[in-house]
Protein backbone atom coordinates (compact mmCIF):
# COMPACT_ATOMS: atom_id res chain seq x y z
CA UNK A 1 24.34 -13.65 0.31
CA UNK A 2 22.09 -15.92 -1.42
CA UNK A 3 19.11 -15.26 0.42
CA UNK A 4 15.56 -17.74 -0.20
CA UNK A 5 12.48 -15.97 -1.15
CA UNK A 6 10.45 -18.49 0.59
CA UNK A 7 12.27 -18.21 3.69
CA UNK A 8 11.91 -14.30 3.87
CA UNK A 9 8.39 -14.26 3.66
CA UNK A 10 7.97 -16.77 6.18
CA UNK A 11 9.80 -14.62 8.31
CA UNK A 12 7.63 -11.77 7.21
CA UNK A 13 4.14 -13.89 8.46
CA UNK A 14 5.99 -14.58 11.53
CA UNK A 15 6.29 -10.98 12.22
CA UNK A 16 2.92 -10.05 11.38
CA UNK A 17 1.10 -12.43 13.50
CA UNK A 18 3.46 -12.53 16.02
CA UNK A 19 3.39 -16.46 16.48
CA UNK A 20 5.51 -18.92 14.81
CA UNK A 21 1.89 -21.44 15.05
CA UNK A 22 -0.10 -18.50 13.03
CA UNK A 23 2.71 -18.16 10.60
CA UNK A 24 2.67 -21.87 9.66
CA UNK A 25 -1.03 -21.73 9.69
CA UNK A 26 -1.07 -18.82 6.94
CA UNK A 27 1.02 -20.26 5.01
CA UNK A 28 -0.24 -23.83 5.28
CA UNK A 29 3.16 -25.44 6.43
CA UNK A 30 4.00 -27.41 9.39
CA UNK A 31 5.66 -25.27 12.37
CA UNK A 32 8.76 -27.54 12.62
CA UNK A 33 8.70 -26.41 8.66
CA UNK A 34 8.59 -22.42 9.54
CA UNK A 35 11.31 -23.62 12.61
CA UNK A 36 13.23 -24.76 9.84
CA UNK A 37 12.94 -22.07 7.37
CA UNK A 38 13.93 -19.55 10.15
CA UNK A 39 16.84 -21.49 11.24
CA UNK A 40 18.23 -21.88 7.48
CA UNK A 41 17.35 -18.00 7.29
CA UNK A 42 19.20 -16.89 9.97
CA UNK A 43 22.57 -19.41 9.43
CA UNK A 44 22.29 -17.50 5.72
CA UNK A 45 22.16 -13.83 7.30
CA UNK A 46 24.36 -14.83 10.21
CA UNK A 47 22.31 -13.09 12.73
CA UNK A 48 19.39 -13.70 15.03
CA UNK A 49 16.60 -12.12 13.08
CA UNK A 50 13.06 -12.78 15.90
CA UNK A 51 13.30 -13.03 19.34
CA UNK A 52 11.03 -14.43 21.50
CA UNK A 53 8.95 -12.53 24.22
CA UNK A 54 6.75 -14.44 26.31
CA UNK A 55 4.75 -16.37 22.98
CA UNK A 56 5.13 -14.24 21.09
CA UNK A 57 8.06 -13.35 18.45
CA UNK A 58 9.33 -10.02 17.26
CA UNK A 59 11.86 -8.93 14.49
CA UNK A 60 14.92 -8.00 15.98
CA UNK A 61 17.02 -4.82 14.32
CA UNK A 62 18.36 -6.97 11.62
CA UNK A 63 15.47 -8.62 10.86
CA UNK A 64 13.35 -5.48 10.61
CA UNK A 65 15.52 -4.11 7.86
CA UNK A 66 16.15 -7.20 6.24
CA UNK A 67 12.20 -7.25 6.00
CA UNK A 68 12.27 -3.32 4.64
CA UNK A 69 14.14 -4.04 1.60
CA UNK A 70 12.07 -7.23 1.35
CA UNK A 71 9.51 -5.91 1.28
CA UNK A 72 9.92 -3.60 -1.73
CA UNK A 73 11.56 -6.70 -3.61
CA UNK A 74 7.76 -8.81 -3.30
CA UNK A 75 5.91 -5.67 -4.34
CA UNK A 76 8.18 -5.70 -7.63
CA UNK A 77 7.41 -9.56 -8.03
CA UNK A 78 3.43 -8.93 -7.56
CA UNK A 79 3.85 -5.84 -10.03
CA UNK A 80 5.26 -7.92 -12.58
CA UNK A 81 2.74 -10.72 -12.07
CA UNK A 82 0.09 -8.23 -12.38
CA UNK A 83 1.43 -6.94 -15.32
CA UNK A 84 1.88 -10.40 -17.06
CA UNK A 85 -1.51 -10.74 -15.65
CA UNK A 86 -2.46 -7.97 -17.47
CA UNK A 87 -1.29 -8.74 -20.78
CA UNK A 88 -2.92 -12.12 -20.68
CA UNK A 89 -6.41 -10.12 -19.96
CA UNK A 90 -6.29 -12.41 -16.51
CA UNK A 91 -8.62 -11.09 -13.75
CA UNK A 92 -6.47 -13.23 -11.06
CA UNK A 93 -3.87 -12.43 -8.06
CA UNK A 94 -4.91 -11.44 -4.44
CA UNK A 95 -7.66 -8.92 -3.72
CA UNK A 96 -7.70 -7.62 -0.11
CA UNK A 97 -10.80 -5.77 1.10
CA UNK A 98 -11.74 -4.14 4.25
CA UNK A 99 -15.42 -3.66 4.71
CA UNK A 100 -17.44 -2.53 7.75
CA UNK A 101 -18.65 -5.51 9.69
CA UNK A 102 -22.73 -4.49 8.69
CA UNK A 103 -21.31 -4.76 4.55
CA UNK A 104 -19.65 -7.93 5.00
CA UNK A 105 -22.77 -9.95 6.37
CA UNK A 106 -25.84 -7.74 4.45
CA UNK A 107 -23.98 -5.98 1.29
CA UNK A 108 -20.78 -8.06 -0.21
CA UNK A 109 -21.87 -11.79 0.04
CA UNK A 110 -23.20 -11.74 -3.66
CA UNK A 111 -21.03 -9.99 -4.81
CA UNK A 112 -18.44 -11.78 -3.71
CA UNK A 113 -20.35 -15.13 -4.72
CA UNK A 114 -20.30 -14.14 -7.97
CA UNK A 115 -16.84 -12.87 -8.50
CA UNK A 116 -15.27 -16.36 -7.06
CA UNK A 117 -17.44 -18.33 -9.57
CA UNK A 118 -16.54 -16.31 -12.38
CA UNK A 119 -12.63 -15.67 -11.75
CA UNK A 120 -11.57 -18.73 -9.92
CA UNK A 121 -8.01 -17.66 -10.04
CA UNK A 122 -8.93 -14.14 -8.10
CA UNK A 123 -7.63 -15.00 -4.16
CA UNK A 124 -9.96 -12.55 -2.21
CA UNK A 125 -8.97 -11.80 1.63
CA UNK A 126 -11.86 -9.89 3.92
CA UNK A 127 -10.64 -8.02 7.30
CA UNK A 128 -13.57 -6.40 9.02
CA UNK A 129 -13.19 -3.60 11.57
CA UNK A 130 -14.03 -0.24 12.56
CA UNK A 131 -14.07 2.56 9.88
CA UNK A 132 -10.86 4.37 11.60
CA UNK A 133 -8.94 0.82 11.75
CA UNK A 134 -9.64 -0.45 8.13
CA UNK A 135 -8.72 3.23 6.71
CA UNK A 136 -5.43 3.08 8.67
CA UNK A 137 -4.96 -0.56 7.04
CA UNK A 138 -5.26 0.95 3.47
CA UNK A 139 -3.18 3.68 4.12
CA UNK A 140 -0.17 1.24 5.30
CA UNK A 141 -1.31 -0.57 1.98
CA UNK A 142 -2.32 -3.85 3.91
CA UNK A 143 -5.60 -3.82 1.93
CA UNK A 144 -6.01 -2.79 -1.29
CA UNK A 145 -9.68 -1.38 -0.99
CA UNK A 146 -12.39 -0.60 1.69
CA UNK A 147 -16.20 -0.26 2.19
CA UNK A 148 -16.99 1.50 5.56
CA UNK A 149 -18.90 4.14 7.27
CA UNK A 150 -17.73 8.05 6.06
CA UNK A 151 -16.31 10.09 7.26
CA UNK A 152 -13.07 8.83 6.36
CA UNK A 153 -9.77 11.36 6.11
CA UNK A 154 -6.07 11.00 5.30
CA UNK A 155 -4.16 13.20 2.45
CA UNK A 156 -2.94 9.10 0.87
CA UNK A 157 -6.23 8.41 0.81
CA UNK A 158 -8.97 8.63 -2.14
CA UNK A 159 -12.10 8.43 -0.91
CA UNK A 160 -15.55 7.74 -3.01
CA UNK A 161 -19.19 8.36 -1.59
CA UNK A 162 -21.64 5.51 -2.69
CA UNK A 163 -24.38 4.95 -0.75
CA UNK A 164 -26.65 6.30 2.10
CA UNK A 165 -27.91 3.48 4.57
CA UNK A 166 -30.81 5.28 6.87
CA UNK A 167 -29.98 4.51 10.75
CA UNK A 168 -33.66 3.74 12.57
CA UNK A 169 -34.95 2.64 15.82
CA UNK A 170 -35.66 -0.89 16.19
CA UNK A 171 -37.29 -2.50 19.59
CA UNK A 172 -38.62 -6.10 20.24
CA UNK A 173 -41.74 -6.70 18.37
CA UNK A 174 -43.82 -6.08 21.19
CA UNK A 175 -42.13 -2.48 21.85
CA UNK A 176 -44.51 0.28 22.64
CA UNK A 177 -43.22 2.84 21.01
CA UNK A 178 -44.66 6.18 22.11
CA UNK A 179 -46.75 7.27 18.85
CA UNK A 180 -47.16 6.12 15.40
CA UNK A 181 -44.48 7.14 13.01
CA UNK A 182 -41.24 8.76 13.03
CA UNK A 183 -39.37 8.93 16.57
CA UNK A 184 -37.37 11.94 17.45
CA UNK A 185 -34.22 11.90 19.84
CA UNK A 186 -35.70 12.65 22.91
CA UNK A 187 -38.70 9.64 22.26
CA UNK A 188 -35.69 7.54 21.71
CA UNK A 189 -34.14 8.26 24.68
CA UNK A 190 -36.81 7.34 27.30
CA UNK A 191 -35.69 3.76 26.46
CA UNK A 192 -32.96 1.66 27.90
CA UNK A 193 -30.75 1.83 24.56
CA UNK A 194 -28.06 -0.61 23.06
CA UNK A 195 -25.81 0.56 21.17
CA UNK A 196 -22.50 0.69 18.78
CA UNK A 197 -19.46 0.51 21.03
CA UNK A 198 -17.13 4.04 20.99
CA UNK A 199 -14.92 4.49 18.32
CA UNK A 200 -16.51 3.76 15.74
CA UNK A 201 -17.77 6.14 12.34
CA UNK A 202 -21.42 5.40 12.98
CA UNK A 203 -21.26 5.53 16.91
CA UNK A 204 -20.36 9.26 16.40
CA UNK A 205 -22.75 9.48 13.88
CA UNK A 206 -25.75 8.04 16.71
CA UNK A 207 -24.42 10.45 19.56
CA UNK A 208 -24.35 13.56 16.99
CA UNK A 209 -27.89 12.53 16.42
CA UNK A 210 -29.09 12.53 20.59
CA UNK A 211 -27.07 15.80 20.80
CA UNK A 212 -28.51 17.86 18.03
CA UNK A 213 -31.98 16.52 19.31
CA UNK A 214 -30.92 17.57 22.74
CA UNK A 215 -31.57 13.96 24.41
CA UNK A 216 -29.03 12.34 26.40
CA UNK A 217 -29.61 8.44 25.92
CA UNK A 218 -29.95 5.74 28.77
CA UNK A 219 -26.93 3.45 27.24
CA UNK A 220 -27.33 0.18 28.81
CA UNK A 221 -24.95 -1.99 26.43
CA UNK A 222 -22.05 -1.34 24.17
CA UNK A 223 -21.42 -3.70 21.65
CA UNK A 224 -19.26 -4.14 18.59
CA UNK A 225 -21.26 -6.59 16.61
CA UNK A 226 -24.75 -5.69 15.39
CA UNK A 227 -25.75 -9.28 14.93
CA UNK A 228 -25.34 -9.19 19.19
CA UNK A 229 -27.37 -5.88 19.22
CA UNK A 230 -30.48 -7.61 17.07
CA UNK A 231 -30.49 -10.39 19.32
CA UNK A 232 -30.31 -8.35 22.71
CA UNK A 233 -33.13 -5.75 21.38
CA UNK A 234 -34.99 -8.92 20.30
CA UNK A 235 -35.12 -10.22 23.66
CA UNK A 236 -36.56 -7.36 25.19
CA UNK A 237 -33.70 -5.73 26.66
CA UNK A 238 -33.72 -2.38 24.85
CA UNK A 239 -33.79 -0.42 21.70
CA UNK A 240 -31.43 0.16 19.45
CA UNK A 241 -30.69 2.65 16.64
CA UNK A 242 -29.41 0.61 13.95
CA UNK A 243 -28.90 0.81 9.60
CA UNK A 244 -31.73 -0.25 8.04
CA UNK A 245 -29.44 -2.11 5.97
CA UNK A 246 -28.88 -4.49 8.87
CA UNK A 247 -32.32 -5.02 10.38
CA UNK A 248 -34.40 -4.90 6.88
CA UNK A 249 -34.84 -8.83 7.03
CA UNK A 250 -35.82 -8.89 11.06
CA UNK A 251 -38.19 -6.09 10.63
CA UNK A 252 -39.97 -8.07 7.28
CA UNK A 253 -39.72 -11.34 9.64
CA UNK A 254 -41.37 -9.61 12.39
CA UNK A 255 -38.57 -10.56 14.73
CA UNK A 256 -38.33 -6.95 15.12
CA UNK A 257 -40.17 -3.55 15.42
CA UNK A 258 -38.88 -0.41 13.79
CA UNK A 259 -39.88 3.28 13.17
CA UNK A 260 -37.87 5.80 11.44
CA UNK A 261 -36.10 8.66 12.74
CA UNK A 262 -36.93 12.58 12.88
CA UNK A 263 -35.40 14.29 11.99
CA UNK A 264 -33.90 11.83 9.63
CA UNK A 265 -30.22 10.20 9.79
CA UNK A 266 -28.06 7.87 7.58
CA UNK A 267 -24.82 6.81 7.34
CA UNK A 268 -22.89 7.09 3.99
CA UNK A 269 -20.88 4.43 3.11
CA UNK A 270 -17.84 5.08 0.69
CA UNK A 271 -15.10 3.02 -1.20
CA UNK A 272 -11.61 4.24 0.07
CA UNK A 273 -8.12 3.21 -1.37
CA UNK A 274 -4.72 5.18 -1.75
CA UNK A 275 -4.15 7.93 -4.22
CA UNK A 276 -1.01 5.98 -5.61
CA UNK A 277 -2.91 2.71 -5.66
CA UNK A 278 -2.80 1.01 -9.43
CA UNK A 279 -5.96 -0.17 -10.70
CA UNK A 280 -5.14 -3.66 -11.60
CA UNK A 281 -7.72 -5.51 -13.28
CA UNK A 282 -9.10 -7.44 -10.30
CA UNK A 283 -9.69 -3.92 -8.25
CA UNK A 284 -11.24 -2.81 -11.42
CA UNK A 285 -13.66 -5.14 -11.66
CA UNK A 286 -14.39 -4.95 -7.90
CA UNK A 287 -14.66 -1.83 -8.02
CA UNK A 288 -16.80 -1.25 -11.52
CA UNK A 289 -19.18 -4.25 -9.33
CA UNK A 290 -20.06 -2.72 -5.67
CA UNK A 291 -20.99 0.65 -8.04
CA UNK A 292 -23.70 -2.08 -9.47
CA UNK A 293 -24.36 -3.47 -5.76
CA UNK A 294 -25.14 -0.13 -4.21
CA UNK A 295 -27.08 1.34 -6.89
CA UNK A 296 -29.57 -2.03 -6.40
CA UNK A 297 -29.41 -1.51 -2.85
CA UNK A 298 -30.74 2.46 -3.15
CA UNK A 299 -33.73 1.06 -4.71
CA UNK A 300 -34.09 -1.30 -1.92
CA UNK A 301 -33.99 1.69 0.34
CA UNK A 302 -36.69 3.66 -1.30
CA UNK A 303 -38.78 0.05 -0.65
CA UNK A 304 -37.73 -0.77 2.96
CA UNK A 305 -40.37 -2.66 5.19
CA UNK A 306 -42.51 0.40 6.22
CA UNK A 307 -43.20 3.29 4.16
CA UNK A 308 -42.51 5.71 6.43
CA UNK A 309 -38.79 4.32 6.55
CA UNK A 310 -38.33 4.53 3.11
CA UNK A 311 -40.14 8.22 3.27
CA UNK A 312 -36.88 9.06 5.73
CA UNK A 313 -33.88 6.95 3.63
CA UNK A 314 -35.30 9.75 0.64
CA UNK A 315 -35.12 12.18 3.60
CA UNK A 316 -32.06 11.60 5.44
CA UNK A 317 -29.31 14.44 4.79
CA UNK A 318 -26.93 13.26 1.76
C-alpha cells in the first residue's frame, strides 16, 4: 500500500481540530485540497477513515490506527531532521511551548523577540492554558516545554522551580484600603473580590491563602483572563489578588492601587517537560534563555513599585 505522507498528516490535522475548514487552515491549503487529499487517502486504504458528526469529523477505527503507526513514523522523520539538524550546529525545527496566560503577555515576549530574530529557521508555536491543562499537553507530548504556575505532578514529568512571582491586592486607584501597608486575609475580604476562575494552580493557591487567614472572601466575578480582572478592578468594581508580575506596569501607571499581602504569598513558576524528552538544540537554547529571563525578573521583584511589595516578594514562602 503505497500510502502519501502528505495525505496522512492531513488526515492527522483533521482529527485534531475536528473540522475539515481548521485542517486546511493549519496547513495553509484550500479545503477542496484537504477534500481531495482525504478522498485519494481513503481510495489508497480502501476504507472510510473520518466520519462526520454534526460539523465536526472523527477518525473512524481504521483511521485511528492508521494514525497510531503514523504517528511513530513522523516522530522518526523529525528525529532524523533534528539530528541532521544537529550535525549542521542548526538551531531550527518546531518549538512548542505552553506557558501560563500571565507569562505569555508579561514574561516571554522578549524572549521570544529575540530568539525569532536570531534563529529565523526556529518555528515556535504558543498554547496558553491553565497549569493542569498545559501539564497534561506535555505529558501526551503535544508541547515540548511549559512555563506555568507549580504545583505541577505526573511520574513522565520533570519539573524545574524558577521563579517566585508575589500575589498582592490591587483595587482602583481610588481604593480605600483599610490601613497603610500590608493587608491580611480577613482586610481583604471585606471587599467585593474578583478573582481567578476554579481550576486553576494559582486559584488554589488564593483560596489556601483566605483559608489559612481564616477569611471567607465576597467573590463577585470569576474570570479566566487577568487582563479582564485589571480592567474590572480598574473600574471600581472590586479588588483583586493578583501576581505582581501582571499588575507591576498598572500600579507604576497609577491605573491601579496595590498593597502587599500578610502574611506573604507567591506563586512559583517552573519549567516542566517529560523525563524522556531529548534536548534538541532549539529546547536547549530555550531553555538555557528563560533561566536568563527569570533571574532578571527576581531583581525586578526585589524593585517592584512600592517598597513594601518588594519587602514581601523577599518574604513570601519559597
Amino acid at each position: 500500500m503505497d500510502l502519501n505522507p502528505a495525505h496522512v498528516r492531513t488526515l492527522r490535522e483533521i482529527v485534531r481540530h475536528g473540522s475539515f475548514s481548521r485542517a486546511a487552515e493549519s496547513l495553509r491549503l484550500s479545503q477542496p485540497a484537504v477534500s481531495l487529499h482525504m478522498r485519494q487517502l481513503e481510495a489508497r486504504c480502501g476504507t472510510a477513515l473520518l466520519e462526520r458528526v454534526g460539523k465536526r469529523a472523527f477518525p473512524t477505527r481504521a483511521g485511528a490506527v492508521l494514525l497510531e503507526h503514523a504517528g511513530r513514523a513522523f516522530a522518526e522523520l523529525e528525529a532524523a531532521q533534528e539530528a541532521l539538524r544537529q550535525l549542521r550546529g542548526v538551531v531550527a525545527g518546531r518549538l512548542r511551548l505552553g506557558p501560563g496566560a500571565t507569562a505569555s503577555i508579561h514574561l516571554l515576549p522578549p524572549l521570544l523577540r529575540r530568539m525569532r530574530a536570531r534563529y529565523p529557521e526556529l518555528e515556535l508555536i504558543v498554547v496558553t492554558g491553565n497549569a493542569p491543562e498545559i501539564a497534561a499537553a506535555v505529558a501526551a507530548n503535544e508541547l515540548d516545554v511549559a512555563l506555568v504556575t507549580l504545583p505541577v505532578t505526573g511520574r513522565q514529568l520533570l519539573v524545574t522551580p524558577l521563579l517566585l512571582d508575589p500575589l498582592v491586592a490591587v483595587g482602583p486607584p481610588a481604593q480605600a484600603w483599610p490601613r497603610r501597608g500590608a493587608l491580611t486575609a480577613a482586610e481583604v475580604a471585606r471587599h467585593p473580590l474578583i478573582v481567578y476562575e476554579r481550576g486553576g494552580t494559582i486559584r488554589r493557591v488564593i483560596d489556601g491563602w483566605f483559608r489559612r487567614g481564616g477569611a471567607q472572601p465576597r467573590v463577585v466575578m470569576e474570570l479566566g483572563n487577568e487582563e479582564a480582572i485589571k480592567k474590572l478592578v480598574g473600574a471600581g468594581l472590586g479588588v483583586s489578588v493578583s501576581p505582581l508580575m501582571a499588575v507591576r506596569d498598572e500600579v507604576r501607571s497609577g491605573a491601579l492601587s496595590m498593597r502587599p499581602l500578610a502574611p506573604a504569598v507567591g506563586r512559583r513558576l517552573g519549567l516542566v517537560r517529560r523525563r524522556d524528552k531529548p534536548e534538541t538544540p532549539a529546547l536547549r537554547m530555550f531553555l538555557t534563555a528563560i533561566a536568563g529571563l527569570t533571574s532578571e525578573n527576581r531583581g525586578k521583584a526585589r524593585r517592584p513599585a512600592g517598597g513594601a511589595a518588594g519587602r514581601a516578594a523577599r518574604r513570601a514562602p519559597r
